[in-house]
Protein backbone atom coordinates (compact mmCIF):
# COMPACT_ATOMS: atom_id res chain seq x y z
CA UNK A 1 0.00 0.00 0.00
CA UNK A 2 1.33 3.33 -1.07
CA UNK A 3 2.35 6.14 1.81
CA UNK A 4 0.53 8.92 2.41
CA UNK A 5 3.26 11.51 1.31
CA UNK A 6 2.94 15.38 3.07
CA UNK A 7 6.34 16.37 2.37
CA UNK A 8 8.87 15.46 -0.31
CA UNK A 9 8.98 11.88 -0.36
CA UNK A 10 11.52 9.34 0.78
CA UNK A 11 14.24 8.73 -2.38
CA UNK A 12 16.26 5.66 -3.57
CA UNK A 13 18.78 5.07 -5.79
CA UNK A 14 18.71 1.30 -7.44
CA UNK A 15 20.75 0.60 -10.15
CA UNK A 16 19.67 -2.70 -12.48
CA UNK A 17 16.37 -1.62 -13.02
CA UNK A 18 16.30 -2.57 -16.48
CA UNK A 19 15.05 -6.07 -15.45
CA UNK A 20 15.08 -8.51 -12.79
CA UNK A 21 15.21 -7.76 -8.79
CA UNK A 22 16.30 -4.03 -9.40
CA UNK A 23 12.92 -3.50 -11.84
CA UNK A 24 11.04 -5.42 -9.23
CA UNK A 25 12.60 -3.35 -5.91
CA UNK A 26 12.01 0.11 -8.22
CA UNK A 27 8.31 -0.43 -9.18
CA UNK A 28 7.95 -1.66 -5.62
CA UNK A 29 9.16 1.22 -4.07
CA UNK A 30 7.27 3.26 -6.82
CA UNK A 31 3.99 1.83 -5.04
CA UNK A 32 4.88 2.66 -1.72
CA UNK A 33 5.33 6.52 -2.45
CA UNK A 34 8.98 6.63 -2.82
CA UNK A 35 10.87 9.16 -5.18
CA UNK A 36 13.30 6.05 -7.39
CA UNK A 37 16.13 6.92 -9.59
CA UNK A 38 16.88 4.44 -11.70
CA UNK A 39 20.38 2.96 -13.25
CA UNK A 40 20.97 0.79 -15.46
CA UNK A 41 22.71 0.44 -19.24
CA UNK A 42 19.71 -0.51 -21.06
CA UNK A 43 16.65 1.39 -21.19
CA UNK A 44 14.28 1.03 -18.09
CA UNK A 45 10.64 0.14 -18.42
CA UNK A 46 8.88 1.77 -15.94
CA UNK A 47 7.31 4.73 -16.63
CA UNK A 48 6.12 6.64 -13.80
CA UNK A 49 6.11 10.32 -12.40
CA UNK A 50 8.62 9.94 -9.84
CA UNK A 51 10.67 7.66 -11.75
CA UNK A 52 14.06 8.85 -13.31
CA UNK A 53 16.02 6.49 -15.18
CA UNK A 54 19.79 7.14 -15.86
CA UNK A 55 21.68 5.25 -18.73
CA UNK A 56 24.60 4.22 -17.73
CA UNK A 57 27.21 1.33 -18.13
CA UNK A 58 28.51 0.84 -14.41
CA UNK A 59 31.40 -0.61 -16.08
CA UNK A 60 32.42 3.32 -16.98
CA UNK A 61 33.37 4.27 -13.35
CA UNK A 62 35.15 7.17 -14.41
CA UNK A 63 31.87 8.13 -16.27
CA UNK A 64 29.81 6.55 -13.41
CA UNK A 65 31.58 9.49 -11.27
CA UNK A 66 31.54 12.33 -13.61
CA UNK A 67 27.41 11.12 -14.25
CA UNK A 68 25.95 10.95 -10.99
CA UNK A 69 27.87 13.63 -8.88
CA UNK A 70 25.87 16.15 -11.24
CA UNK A 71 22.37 14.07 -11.54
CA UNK A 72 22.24 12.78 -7.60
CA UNK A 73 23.11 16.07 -5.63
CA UNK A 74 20.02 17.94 -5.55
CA UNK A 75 17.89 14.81 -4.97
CA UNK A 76 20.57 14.08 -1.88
CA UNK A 77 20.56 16.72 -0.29
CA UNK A 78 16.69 18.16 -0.55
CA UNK A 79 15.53 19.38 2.59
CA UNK A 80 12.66 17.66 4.47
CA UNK A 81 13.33 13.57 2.46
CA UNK A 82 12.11 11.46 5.61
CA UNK A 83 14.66 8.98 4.33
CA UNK A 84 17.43 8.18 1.45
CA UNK A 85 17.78 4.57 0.11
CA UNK A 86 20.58 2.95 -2.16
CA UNK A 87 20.17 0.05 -3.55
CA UNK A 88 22.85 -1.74 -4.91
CA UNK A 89 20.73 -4.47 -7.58
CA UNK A 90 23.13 -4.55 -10.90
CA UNK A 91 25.36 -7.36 -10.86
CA UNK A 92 27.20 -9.48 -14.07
CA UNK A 93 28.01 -13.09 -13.69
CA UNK A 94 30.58 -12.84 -16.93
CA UNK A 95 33.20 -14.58 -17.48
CA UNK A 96 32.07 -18.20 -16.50
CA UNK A 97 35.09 -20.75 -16.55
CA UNK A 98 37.97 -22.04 -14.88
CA UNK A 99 40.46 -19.57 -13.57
CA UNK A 100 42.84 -20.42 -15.74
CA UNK A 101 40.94 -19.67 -18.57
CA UNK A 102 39.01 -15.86 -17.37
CA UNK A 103 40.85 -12.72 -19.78
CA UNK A 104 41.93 -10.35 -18.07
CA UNK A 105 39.44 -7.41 -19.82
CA UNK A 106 36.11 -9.76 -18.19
CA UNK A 107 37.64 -9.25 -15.04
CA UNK A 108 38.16 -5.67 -15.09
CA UNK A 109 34.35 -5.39 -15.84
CA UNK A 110 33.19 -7.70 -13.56
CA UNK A 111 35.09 -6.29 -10.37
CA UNK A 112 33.72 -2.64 -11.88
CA UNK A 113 30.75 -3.33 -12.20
CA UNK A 114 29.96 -5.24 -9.07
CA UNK A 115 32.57 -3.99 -6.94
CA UNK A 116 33.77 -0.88 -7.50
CA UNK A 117 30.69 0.75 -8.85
CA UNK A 118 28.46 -0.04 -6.05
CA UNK A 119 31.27 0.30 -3.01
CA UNK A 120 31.72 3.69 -4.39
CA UNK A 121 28.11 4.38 -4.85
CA UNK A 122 28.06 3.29 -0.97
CA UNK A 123 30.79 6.13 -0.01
CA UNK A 124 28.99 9.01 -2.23
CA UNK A 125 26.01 8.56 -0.23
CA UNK A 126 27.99 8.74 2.78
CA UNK A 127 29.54 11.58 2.08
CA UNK A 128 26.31 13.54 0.81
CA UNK A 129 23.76 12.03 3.04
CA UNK A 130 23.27 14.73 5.87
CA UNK A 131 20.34 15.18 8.50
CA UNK A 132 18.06 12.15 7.14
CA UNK A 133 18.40 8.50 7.67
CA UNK A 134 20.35 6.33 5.56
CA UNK A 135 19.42 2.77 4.34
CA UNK A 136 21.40 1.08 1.97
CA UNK A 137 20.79 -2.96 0.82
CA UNK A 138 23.39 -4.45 -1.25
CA UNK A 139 21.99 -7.52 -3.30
CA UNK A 140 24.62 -10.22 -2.65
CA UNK A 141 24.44 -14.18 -3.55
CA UNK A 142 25.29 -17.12 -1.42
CA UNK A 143 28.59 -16.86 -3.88
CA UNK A 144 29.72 -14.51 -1.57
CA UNK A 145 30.15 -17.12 1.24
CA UNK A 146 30.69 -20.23 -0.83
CA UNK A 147 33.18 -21.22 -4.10
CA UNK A 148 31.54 -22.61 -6.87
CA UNK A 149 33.79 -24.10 -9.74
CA UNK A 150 33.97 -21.56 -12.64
CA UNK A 151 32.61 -18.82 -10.79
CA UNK A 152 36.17 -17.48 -9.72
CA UNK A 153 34.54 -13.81 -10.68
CA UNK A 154 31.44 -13.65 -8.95
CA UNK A 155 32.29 -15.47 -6.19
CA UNK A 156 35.14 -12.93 -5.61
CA UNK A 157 32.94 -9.59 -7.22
CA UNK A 158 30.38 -10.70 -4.29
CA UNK A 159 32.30 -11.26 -1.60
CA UNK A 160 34.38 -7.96 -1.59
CA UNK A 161 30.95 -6.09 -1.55
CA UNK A 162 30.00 -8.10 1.38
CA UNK A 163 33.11 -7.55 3.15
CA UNK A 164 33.01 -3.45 2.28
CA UNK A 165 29.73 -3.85 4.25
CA UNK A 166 31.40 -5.71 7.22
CA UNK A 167 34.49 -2.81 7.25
CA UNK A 168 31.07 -0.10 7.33
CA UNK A 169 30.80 -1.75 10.87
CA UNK A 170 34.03 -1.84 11.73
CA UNK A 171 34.07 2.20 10.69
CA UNK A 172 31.30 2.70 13.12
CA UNK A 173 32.80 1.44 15.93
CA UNK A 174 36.30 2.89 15.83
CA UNK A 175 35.72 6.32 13.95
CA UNK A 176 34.83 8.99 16.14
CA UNK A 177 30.82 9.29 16.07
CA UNK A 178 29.76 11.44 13.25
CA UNK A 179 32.84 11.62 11.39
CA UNK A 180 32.65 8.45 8.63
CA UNK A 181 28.90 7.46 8.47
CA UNK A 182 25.70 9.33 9.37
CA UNK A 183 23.97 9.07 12.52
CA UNK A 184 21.03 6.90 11.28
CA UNK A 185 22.65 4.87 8.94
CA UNK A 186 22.35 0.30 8.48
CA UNK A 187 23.53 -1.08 5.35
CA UNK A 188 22.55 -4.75 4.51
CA UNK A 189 23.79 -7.51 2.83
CA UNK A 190 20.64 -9.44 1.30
CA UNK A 191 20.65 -12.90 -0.55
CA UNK A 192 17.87 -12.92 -2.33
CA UNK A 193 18.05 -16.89 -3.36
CA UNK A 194 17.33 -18.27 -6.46
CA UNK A 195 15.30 -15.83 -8.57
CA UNK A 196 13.62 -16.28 -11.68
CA UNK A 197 15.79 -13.31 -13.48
CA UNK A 198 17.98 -12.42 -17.19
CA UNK A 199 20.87 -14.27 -14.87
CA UNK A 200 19.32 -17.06 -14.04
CA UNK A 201 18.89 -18.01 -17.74
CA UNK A 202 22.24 -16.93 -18.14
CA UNK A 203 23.27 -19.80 -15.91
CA UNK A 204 21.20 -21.81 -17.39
CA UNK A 205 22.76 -21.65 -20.96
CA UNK A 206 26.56 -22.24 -19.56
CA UNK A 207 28.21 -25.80 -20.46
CA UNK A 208 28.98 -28.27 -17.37
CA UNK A 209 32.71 -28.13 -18.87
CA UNK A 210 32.41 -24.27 -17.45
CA UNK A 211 30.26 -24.52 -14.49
CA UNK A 212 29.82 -28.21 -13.15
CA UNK A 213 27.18 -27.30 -10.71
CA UNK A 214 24.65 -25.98 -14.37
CA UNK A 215 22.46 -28.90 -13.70
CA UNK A 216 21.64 -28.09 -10.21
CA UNK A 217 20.06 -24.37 -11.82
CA UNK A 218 18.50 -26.39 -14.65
CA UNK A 219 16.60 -29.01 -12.33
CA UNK A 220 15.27 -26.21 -10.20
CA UNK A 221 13.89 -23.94 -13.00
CA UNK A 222 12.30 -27.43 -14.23
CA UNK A 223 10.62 -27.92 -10.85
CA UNK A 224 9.42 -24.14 -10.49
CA UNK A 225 11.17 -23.47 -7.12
CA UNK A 226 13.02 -19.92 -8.86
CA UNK A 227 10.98 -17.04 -6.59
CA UNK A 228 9.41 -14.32 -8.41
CA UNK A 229 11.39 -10.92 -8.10
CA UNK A 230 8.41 -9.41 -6.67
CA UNK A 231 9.25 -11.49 -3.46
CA UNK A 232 13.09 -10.11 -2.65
CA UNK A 233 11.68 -6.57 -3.99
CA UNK A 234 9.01 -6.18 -1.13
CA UNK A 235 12.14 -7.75 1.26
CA UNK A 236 14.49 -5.42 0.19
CA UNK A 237 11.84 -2.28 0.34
CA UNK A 238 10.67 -3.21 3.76
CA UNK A 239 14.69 -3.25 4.87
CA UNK A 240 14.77 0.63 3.53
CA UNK A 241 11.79 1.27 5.47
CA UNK A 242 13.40 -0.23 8.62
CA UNK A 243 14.34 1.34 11.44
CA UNK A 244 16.74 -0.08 14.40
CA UNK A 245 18.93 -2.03 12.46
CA UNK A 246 22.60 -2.53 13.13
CA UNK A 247 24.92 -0.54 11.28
CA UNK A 248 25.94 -3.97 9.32
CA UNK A 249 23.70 -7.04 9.08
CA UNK A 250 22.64 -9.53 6.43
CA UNK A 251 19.72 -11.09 5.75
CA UNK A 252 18.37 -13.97 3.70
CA UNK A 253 15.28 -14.49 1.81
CA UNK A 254 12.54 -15.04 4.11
CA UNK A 255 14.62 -14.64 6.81
């Protein structure tokens, strides 16, 4: 059910909003009465009046920089938001394989993408978020905790996001108060499981020789136990809506 909105109206960034969970957690938010940004390098579907969509390869950090310093500060920093939210959705699973096969230009874009863009994305709002609270939910994988044979990338891509969350903790515990995050701040590392999204048919369509574990993701697509995006989305919106949280924590669908 949408908010009743008196003043301006809480805002979130989420980037992926092209398709899967990001589309889902944008048009979720949308329906609660939130202000959403959008990014993503393909074109965004939604079309709504407090939806803005940015096009934007993530992979382009020096672009990603020059981009959203200039589109994100007014919408930071407007007087009166009950609440800022980033959400950090886009992620690439590229290049599958054994290690000793992954070229070195598929890792530069993979650790871009979903490491560099979205820790940095995590210190911007830091650094502009003033006199509001701060939510931010980064969209990580059980890859982050476990290896999976070929997925040398993501596995690694994943788990130095979740770990930039865990230093956030240790920052609010040994800065002085006030000085590296604001007062009202929880960032969260969220797995959202198995989700029927664009990378779950990507996994789908690798050969065992690349990933061994591709019939596991086959058998359950075939059995219809992939969630609907909708599910994580109305997780991940009711995290930004939270209140009391611990600078750091991680949750799990359902959980």
């Amino acid at each position: 059910m949408a908010q009743e909105v008196t003043g301006p109206a809480p805002f979130c960034l989420v980037t992926g909003t092209s398709s899967g969970i990001g589309l889902a957690v944008a048009e979720e938010l949308l329906r609660r009465g939130w202000d959403v940004t959008g990014v993503a390098r393909r074109p965004s579907p939604v079309h709504h009046a407090r939806y803005r969509h940015v096009r934007l390869d993530l992979a382009d950090t020096a672009r990603l920089e020059e981009t959203l310093e200039g589109r994100l500060g007014e919408e930071l920093q407007l007087d009166g938001r009950p609440r800022v939210g980033l959400v950090n959705g886009a992620a690439t699973l590229e290049p599958v394989g054994p290690t000793s096969a992954l070229p070195a230009a598929g890792l530069a874009r993979a650790f871009a993408v979903n490491s560099v863009a979205p820790i940095w994305l995590l210190g911007f709002f830091l650094r502009r978020v003033r006199g509001t609270k701060l939510r931010v939910v980064d969209v990580s994988s059980g890859a982050a905790r476990h290896p999976y044979a070929g997925w040398s990338v993501y596995c690694a891509t994943k788990a130095s996001l979740r770990m930039a969350g865990e230093v956030i903790g240790a920052e609010s515990r040994e800065f002085a108060p006030g000085t590296a995050l604001p007062v009202d701040f929880s960032l969260v590392s969220y797995e959202p499981g198995v989700v029927d999204t664009e990378m779950q048919a990507a996994v789908r369509g690798v050969l065992a020789e690349a990933f061994p574990q591709v019939k596991r993701f086959l058998d359950l697509h075939a059995s219809g136990q992939l969630h609907p995006p909708s599910r994580p989305a109305a997780e991940i919106a009711g995290l930004l809506e939270s209140d009391g949280l611990p600078v750091f924590s991680e949750r799990r669908l359902g959980g």
